[in-house]
C-alpha atoms as a PDB file:
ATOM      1  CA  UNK A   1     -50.069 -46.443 -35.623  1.00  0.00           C
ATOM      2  CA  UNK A   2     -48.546 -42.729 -35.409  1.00  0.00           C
ATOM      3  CA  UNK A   3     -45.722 -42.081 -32.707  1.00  0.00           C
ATOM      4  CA  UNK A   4     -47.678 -40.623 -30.709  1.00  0.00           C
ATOM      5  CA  UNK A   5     -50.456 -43.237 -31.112  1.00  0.00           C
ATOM      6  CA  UNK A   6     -47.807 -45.832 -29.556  1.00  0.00           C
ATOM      7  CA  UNK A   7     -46.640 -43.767 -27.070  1.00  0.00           C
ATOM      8  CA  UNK A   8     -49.923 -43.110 -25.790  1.00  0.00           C
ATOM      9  CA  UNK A   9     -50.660 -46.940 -25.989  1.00  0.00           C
ATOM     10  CA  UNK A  10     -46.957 -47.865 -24.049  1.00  0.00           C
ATOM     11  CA  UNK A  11     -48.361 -45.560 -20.962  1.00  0.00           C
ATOM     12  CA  UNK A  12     -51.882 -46.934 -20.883  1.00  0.00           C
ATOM     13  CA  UNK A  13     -50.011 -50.208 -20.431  1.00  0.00           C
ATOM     14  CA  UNK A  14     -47.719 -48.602 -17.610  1.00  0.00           C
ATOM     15  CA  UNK A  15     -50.466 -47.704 -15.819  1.00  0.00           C
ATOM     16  CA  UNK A  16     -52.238 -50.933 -16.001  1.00  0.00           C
ATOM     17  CA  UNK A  17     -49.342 -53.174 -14.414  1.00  0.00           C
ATOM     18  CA  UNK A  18     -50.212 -50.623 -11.715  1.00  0.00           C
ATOM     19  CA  UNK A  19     -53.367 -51.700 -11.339  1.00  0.00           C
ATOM     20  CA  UNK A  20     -52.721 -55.090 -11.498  1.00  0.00           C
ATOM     21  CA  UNK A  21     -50.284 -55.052  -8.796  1.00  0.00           C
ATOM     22  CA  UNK A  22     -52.811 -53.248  -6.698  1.00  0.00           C
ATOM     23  CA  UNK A  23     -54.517 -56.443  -7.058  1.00  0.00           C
ATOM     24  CA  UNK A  24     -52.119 -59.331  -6.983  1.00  0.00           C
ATOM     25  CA  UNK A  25     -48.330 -59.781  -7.049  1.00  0.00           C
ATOM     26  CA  UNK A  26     -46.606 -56.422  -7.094  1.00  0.00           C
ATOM     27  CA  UNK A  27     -45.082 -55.001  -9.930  1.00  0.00           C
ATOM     28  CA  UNK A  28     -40.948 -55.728  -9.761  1.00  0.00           C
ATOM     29  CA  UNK A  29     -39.621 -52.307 -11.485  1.00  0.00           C
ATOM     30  CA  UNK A  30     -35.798 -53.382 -11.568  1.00  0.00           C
ATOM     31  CA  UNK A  31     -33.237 -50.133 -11.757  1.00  0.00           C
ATOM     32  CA  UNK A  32     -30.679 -50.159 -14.589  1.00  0.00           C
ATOM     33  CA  UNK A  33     -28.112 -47.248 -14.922  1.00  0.00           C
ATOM     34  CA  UNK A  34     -26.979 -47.928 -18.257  1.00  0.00           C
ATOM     35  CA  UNK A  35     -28.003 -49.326 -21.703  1.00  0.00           C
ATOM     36  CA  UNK A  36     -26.540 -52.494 -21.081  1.00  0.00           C
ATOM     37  CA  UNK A  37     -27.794 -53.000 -17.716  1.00  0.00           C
ATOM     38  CA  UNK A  38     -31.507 -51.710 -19.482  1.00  0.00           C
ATOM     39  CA  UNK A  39     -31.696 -54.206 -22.362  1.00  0.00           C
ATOM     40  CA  UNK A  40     -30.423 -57.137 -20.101  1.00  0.00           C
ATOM     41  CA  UNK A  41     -33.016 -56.754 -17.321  1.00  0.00           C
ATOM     42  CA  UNK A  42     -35.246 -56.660 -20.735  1.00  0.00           C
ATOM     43  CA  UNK A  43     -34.425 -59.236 -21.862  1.00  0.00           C
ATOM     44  CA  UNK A  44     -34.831 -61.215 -18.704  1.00  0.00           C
ATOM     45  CA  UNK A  45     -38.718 -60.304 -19.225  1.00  0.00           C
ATOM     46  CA  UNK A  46     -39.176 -57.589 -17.524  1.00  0.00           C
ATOM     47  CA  UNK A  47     -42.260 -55.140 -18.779  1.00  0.00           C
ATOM     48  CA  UNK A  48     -40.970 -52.257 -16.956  1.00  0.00           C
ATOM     49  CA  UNK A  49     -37.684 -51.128 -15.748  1.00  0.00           C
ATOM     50  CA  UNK A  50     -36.996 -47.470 -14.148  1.00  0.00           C
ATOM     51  CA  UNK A  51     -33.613 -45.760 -13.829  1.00  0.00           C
ATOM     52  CA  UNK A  52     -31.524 -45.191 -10.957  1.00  0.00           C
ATOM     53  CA  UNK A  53     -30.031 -41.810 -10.244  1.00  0.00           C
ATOM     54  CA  UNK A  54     -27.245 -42.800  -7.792  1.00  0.00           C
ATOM     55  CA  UNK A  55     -26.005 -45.438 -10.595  1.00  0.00           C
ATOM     56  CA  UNK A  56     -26.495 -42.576 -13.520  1.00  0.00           C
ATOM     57  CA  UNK A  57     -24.535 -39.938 -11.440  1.00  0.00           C
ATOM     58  CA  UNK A  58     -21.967 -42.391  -9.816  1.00  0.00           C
ATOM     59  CA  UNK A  59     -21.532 -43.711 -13.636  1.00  0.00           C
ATOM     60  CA  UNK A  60     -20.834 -40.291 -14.980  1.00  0.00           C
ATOM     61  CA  UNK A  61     -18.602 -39.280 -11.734  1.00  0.00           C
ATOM     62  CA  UNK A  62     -21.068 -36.869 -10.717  1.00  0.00           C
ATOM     63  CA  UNK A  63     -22.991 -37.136  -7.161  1.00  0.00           C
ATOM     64  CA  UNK A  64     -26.774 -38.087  -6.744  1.00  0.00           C
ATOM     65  CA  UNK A  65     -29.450 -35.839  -5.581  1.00  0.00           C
ATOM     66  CA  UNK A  66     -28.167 -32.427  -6.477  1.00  0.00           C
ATOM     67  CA  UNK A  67     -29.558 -31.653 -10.239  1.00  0.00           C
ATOM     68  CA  UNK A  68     -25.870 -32.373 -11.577  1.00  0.00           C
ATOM     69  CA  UNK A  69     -27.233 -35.296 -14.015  1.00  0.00           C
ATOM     70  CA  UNK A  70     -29.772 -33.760 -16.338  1.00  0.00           C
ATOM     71  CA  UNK A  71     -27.952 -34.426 -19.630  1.00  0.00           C
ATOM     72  CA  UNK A  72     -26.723 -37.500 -18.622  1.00  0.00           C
ATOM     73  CA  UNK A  73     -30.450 -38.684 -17.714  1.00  0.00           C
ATOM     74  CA  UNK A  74     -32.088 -37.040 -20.889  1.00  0.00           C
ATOM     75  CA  UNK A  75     -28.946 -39.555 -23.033  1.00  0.00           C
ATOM     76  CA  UNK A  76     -29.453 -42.215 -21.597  1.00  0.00           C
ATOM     77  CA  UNK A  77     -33.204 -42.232 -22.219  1.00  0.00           C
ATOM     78  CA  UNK A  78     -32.798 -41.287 -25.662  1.00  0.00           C
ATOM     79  CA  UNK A  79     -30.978 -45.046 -25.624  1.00  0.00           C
ATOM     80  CA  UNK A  80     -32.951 -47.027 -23.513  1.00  0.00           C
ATOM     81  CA  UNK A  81     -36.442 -46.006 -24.862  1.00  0.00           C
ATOM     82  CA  UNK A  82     -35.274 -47.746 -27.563  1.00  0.00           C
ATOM     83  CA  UNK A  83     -35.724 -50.878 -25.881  1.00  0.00           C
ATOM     84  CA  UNK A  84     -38.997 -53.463 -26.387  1.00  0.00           C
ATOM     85  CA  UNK A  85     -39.102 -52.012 -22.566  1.00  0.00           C
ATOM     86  CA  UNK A  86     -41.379 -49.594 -20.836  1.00  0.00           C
ATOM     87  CA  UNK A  87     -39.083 -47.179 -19.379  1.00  0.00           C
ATOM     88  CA  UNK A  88     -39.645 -44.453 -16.195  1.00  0.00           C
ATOM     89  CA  UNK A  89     -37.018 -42.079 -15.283  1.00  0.00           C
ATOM     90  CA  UNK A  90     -35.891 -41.055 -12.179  1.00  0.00           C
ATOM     91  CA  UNK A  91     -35.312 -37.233 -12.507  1.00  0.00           C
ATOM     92  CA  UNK A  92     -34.166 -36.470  -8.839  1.00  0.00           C
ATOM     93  CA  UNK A  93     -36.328 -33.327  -8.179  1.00  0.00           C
ATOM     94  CA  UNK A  94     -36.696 -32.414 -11.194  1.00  0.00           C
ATOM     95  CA  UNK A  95     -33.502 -31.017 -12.105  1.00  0.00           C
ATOM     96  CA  UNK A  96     -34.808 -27.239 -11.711  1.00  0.00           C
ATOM     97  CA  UNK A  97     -36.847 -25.326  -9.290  1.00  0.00           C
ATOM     98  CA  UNK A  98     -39.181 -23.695 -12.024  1.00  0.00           C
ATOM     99  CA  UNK A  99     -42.027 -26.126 -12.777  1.00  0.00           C
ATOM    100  CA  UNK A 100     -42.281 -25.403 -16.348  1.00  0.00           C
ATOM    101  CA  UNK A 101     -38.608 -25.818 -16.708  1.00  0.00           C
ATOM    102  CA  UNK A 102     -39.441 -28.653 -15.221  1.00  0.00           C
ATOM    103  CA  UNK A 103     -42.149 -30.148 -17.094  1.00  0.00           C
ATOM    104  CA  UNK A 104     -40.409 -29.332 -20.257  1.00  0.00           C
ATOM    105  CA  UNK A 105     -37.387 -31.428 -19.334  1.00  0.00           C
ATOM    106  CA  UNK A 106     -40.252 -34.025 -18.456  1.00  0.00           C
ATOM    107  CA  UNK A 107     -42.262 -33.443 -22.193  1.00  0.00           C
ATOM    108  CA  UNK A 108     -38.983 -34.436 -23.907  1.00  0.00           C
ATOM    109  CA  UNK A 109     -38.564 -37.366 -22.200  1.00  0.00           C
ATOM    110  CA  UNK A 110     -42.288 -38.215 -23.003  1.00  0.00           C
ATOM    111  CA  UNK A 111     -41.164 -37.233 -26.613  1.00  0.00           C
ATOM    112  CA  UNK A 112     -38.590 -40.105 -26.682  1.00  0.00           C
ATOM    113  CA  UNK A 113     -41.068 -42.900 -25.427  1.00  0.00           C
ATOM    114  CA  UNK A 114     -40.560 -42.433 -21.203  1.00  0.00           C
ATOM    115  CA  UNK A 115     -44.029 -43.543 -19.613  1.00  0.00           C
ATOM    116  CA  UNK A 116     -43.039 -42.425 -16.276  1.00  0.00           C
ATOM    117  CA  UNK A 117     -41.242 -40.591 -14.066  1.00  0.00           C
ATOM    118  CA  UNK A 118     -39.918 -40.519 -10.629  1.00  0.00           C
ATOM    119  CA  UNK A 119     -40.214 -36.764  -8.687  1.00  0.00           C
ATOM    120  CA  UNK A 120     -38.943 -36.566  -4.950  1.00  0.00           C
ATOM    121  CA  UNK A 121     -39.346 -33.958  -2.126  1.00  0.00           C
ATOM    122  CA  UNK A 122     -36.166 -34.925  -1.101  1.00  0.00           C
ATOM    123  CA  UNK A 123     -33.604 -31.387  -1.130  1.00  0.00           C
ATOM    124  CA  UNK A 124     -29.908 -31.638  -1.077  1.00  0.00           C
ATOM    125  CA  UNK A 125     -29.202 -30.316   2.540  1.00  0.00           C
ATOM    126  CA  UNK A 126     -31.372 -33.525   3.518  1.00  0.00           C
ATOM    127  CA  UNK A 127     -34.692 -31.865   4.546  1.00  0.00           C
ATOM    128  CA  UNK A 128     -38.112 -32.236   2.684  1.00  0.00           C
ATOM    129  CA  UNK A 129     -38.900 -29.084  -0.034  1.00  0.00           C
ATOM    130  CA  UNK A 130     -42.192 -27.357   0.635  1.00  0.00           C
ATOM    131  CA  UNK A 131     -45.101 -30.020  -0.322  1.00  0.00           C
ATOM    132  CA  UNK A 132     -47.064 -26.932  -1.996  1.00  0.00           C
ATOM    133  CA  UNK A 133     -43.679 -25.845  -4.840  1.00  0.00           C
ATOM    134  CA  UNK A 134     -43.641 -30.232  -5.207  1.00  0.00           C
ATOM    135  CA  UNK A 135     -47.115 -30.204  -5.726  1.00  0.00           C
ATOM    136  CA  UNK A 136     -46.852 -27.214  -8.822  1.00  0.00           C
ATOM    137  CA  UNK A 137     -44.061 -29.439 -10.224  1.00  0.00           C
ATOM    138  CA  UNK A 138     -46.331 -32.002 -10.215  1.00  0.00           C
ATOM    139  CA  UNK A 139     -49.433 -29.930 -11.910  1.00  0.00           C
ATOM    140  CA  UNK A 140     -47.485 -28.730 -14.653  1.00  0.00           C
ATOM    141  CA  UNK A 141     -45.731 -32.001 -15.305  1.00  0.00           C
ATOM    142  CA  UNK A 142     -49.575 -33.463 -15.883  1.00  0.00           C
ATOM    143  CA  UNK A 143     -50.710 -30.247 -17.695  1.00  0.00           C
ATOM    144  CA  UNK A 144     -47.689 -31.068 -19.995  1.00  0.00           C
ATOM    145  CA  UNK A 145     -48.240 -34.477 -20.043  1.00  0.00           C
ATOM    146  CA  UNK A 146     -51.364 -35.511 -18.952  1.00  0.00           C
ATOM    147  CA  UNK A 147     -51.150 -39.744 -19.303  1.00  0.00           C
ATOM    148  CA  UNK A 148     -47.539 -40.211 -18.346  1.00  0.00           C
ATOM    149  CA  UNK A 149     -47.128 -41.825 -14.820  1.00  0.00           C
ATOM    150  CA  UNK A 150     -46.260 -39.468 -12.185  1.00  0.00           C
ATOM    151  CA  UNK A 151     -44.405 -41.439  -9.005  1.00  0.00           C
ATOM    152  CA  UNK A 152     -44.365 -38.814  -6.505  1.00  0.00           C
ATOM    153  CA  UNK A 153     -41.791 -39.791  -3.721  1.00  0.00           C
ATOM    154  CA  UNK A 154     -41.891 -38.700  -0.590  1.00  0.00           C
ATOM    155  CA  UNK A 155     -38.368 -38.742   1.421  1.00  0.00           C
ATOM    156  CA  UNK A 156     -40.014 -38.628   4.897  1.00  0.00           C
ATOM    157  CA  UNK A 157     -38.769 -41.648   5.738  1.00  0.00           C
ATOM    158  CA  UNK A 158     -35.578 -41.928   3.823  1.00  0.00           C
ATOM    159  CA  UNK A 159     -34.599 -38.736   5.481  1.00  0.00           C
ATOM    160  CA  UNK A 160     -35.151 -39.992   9.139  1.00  0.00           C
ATOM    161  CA  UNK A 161     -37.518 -36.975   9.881  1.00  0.00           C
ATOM    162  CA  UNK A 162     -39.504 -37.075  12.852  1.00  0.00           C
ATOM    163  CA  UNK A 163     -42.455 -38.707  13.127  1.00  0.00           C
ATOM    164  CA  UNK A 164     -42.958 -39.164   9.440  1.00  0.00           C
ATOM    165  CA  UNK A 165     -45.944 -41.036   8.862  1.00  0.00           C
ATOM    166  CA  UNK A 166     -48.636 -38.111   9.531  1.00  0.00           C
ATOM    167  CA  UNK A 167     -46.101 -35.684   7.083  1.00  0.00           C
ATOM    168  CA  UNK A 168     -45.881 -38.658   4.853  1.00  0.00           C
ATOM    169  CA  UNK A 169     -50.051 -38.831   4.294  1.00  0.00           C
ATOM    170  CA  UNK A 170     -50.260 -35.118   4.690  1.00  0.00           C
ATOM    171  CA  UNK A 171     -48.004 -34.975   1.283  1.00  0.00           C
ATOM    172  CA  UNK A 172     -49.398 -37.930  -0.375  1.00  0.00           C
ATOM    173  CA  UNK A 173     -52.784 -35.911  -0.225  1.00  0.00           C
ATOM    174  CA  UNK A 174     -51.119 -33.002  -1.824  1.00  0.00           C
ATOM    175  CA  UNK A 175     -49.282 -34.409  -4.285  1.00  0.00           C
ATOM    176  CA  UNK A 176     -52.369 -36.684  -5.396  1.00  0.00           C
ATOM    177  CA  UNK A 177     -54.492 -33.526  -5.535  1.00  0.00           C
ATOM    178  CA  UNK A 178     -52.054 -32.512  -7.941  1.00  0.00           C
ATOM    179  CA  UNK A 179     -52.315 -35.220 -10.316  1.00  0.00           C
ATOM    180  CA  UNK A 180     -49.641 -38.220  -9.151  1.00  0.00           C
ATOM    181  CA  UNK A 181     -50.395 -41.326 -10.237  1.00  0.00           C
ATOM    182  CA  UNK A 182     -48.727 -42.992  -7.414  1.00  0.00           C
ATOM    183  CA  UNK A 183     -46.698 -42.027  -4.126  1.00  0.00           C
ATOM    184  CA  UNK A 184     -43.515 -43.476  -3.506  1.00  0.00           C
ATOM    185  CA  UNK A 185     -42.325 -44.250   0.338  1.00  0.00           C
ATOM    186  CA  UNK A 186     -38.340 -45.750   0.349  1.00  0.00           C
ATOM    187  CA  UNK A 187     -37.359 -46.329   3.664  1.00  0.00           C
ATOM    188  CA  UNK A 188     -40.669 -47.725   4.689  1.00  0.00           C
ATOM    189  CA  UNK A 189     -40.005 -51.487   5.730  1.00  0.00           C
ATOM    190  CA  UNK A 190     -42.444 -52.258   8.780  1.00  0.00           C
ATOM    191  CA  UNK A 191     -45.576 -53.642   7.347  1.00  0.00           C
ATOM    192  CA  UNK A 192     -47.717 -52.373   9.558  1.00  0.00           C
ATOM    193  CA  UNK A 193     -46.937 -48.670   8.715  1.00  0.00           C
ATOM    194  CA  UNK A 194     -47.001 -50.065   4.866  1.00  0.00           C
ATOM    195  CA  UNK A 195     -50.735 -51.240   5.384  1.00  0.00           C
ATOM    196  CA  UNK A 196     -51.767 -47.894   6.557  1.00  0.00           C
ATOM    197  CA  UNK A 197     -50.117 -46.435   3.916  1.00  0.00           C
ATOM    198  CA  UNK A 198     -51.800 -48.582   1.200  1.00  0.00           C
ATOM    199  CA  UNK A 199     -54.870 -48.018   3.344  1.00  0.00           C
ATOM    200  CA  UNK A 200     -55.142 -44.538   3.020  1.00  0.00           C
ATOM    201  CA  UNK A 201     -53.536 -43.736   0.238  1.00  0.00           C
ATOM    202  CA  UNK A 202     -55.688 -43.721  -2.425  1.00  0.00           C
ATOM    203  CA  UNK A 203     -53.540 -44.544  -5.428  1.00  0.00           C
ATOM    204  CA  UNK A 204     -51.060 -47.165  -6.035  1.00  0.00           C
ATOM    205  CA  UNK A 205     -48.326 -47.129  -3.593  1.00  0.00           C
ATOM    206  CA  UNK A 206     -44.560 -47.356  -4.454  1.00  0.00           C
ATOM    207  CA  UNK A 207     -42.051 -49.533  -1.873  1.00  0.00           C
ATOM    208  CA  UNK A 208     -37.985 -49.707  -2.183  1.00  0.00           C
ATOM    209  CA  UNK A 209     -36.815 -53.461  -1.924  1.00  0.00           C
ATOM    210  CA  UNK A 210     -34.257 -53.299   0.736  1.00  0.00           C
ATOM    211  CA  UNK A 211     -31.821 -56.355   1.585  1.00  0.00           C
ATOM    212  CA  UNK A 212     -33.142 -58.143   5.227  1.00  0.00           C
ATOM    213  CA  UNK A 213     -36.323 -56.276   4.449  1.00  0.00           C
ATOM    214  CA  UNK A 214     -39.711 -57.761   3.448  1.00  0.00           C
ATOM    215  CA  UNK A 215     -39.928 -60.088   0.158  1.00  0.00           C
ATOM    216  CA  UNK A 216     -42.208 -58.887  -2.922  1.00  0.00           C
ATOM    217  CA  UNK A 217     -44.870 -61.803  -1.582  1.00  0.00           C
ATOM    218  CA  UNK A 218     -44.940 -59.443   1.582  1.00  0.00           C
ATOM    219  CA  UNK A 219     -44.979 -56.458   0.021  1.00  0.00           C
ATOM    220  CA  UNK A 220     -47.789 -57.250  -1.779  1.00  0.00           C
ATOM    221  CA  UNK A 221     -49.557 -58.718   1.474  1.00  0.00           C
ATOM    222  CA  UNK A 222     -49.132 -55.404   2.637  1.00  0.00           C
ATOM    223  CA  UNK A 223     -50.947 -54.096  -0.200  1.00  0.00           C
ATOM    224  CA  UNK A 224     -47.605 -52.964  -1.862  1.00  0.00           C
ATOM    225  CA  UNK A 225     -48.560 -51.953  -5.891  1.00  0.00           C
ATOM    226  CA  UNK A 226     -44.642 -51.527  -7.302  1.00  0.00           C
ATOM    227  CA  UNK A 227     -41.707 -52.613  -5.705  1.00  0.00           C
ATOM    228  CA  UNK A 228     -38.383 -50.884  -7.256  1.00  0.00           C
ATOM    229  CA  UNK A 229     -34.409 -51.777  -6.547  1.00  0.00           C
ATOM    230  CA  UNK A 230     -33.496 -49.062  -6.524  1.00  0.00           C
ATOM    231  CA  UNK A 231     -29.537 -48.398  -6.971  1.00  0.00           C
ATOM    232  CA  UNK A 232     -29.516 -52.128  -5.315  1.00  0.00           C
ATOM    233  CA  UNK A 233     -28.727 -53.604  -8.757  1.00  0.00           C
ATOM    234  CA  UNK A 234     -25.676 -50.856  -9.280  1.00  0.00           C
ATOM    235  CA  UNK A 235     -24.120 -51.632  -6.031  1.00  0.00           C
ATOM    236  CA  UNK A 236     -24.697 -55.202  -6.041  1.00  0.00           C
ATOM    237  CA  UNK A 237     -22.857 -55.542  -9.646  1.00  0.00           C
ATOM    238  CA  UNK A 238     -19.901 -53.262  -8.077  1.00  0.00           C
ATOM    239  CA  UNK A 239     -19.389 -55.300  -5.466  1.00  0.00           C
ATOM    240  CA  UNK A 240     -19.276 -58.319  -7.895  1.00  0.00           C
ATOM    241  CA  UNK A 241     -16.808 -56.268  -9.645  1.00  0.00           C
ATOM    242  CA  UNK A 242     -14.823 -55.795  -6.602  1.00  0.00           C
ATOM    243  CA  UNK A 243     -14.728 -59.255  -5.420  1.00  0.00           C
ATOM    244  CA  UNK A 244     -13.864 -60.789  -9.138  1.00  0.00           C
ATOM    245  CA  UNK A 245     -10.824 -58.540  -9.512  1.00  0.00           C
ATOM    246  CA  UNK A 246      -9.662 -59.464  -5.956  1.00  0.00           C
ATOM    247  CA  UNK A 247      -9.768 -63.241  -7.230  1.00  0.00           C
ATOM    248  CA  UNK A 248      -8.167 -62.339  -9.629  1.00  0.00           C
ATOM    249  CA  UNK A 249      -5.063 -60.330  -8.272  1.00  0.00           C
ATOM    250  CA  UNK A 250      -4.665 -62.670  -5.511  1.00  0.00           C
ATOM    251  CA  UNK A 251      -4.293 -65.610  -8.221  1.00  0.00           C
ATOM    252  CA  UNK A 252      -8.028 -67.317  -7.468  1.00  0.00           C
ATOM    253  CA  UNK A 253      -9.719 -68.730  -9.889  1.00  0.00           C
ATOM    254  CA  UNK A 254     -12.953 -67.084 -11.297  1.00  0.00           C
ATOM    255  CA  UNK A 255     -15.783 -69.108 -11.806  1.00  0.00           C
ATOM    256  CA  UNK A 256     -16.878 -68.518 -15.467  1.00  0.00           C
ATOM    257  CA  UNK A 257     -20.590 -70.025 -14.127  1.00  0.00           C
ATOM    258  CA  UNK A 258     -23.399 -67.456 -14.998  1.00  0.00           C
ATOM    259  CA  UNK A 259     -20.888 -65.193 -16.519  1.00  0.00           C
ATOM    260  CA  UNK A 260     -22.320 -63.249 -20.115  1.00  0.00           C
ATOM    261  CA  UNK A 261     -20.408 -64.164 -23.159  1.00  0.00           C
ATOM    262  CA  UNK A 262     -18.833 -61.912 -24.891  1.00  0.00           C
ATOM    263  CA  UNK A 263     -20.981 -62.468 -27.605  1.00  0.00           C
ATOM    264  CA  UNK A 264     -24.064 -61.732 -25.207  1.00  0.00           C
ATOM    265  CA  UNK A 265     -22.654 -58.535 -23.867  1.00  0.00           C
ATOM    266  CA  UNK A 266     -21.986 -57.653 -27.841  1.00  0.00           C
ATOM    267  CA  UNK A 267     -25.713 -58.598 -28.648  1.00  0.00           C
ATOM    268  CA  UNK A 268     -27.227 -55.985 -25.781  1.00  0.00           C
ATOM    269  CA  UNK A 269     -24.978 -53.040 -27.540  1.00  0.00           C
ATOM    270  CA  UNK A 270     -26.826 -53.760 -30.093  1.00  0.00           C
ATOM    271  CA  UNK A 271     -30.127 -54.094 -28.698  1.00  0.00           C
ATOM    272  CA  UNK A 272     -33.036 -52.283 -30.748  1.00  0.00           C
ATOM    273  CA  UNK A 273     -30.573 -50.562 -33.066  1.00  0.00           C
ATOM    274  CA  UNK A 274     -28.876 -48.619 -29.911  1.00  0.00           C
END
């Protein structure tokens, strides 16, 4: 099978957890933000696994949501599509206002193995871009690469706007009618408003897993097709990082229980010939 054979083959399969999800238990997409983080959530079992731009940026120093990580994202996929992992990329907005600049940062992550991406209306002064200039990033993107999975988010809710469930259907229309595969809603916890999304949208719809929030079983219930962390798992392992060095420098004793090896640790470095 040619490389391009198999990387055709890796996105059909991407787009069939999709479907399945759509029709039963949701599809967990877990967040790493390294390659360790990638080939241990792979080899945990998980088909999938996406990125997570706060945990890319934060890793690198750099902050999230303002185009800053764009070599940063493009290496570490280079390393993680290594992986015996399907792997989607979060690429903020798109790193660029010009959609062909755009979709050619997007067609060399295809080139590596990426079956997906994530692409949000989200703008760094924290109000929504024009749907229409998402929607051309999202054409050319498909034109470029017509079979790789196009998440379009939509930051209605994550941005506290106004009424956003009207703005949040108006956009899923136009970014489906420019070829998304699916529509992405973080902040979106009530199920209610998550069964009208599923309802009306009419492709497979994306939900952030948020602590005190509803379970994957309820997600699902609500008709939920992918549930992602997020930059949950990043946060949740700096906190653990936190709390085992205060242990440690107030003379506690750390319990070794659950801890990787060493030898473990060594063995993900060395994951797929990374």
């Amino acid at each position: 099978m040619t490389g391009t054979s198999v990387h055709t083959a890796r996105r059909a399969a991407f787009h069939a957890l999709h479907d399945a999800g759509r029709s039963g238990r949701p599809l967990l997409l877990p967040n790493a933000w390294d390659h360790a983080s990638a080939a241990a959530l792979a080899a945990r079992g998980h088909p999938a696994i996406g990125t997570t731009s706060l945990g890319v940026a934060a890793a690198a120093g750099r902050p999230d949501g303002v185009a800053a990580t764009s070599v940063e994202t493009l290496a570490l996929a280079r390393r993680v599509a290594r992986l015996p992992v399907l792997l989607t990329v979060d690429v903020e907005a798109g790193f660029g206002d010009d959609p062909a600049t755009v979709a050619g940062y997007v067609s060399e992550l295809a080139g590596l193995g990426v079956v997906g991406i994530n692409l949000e209306d989200g703008r760094p002064d924290g109000t929504l871009a024009d749907p229409d200039g998402t929607a051309d990033t999202i054409a050319a993107v498909k034109a470029a690469v017509p079979d790789l999975f196009v998440n379009a988010r939509t930051d209605a809710w994550w941005l506290g706007v106004a009424d956003p469930l009207p703005q949040g259907l108006a956009r899923a229309r136009i970014y489906r009618s420019a070829g998304a595969d699916g529509i992405f809603v973080p902040g979106v916890v009530d199920e209610v408003t998550l069964r009208v999304l599923t309802g009306r949208i009419d492709a497979p719809v994306n939900a952030l897993y948020q602590p005190g929030g509803p379970s994957v079983a309820e997600l699902g219930s609500a008709g939920v097709a992918r549930v992602s962390t997020g930059s949950l798992l990043f946060r949740a392992a700096l906190a653990a990082a936190l709390d085992t060095a205060d242990v440690v420098r107030s003379d506690g004793v750390v319990d070794p229980a659950g801890l990787p090896s060493y030898a473990e640790v060594q063995g993900l470095a060395t994951a797929a010939g990374a």
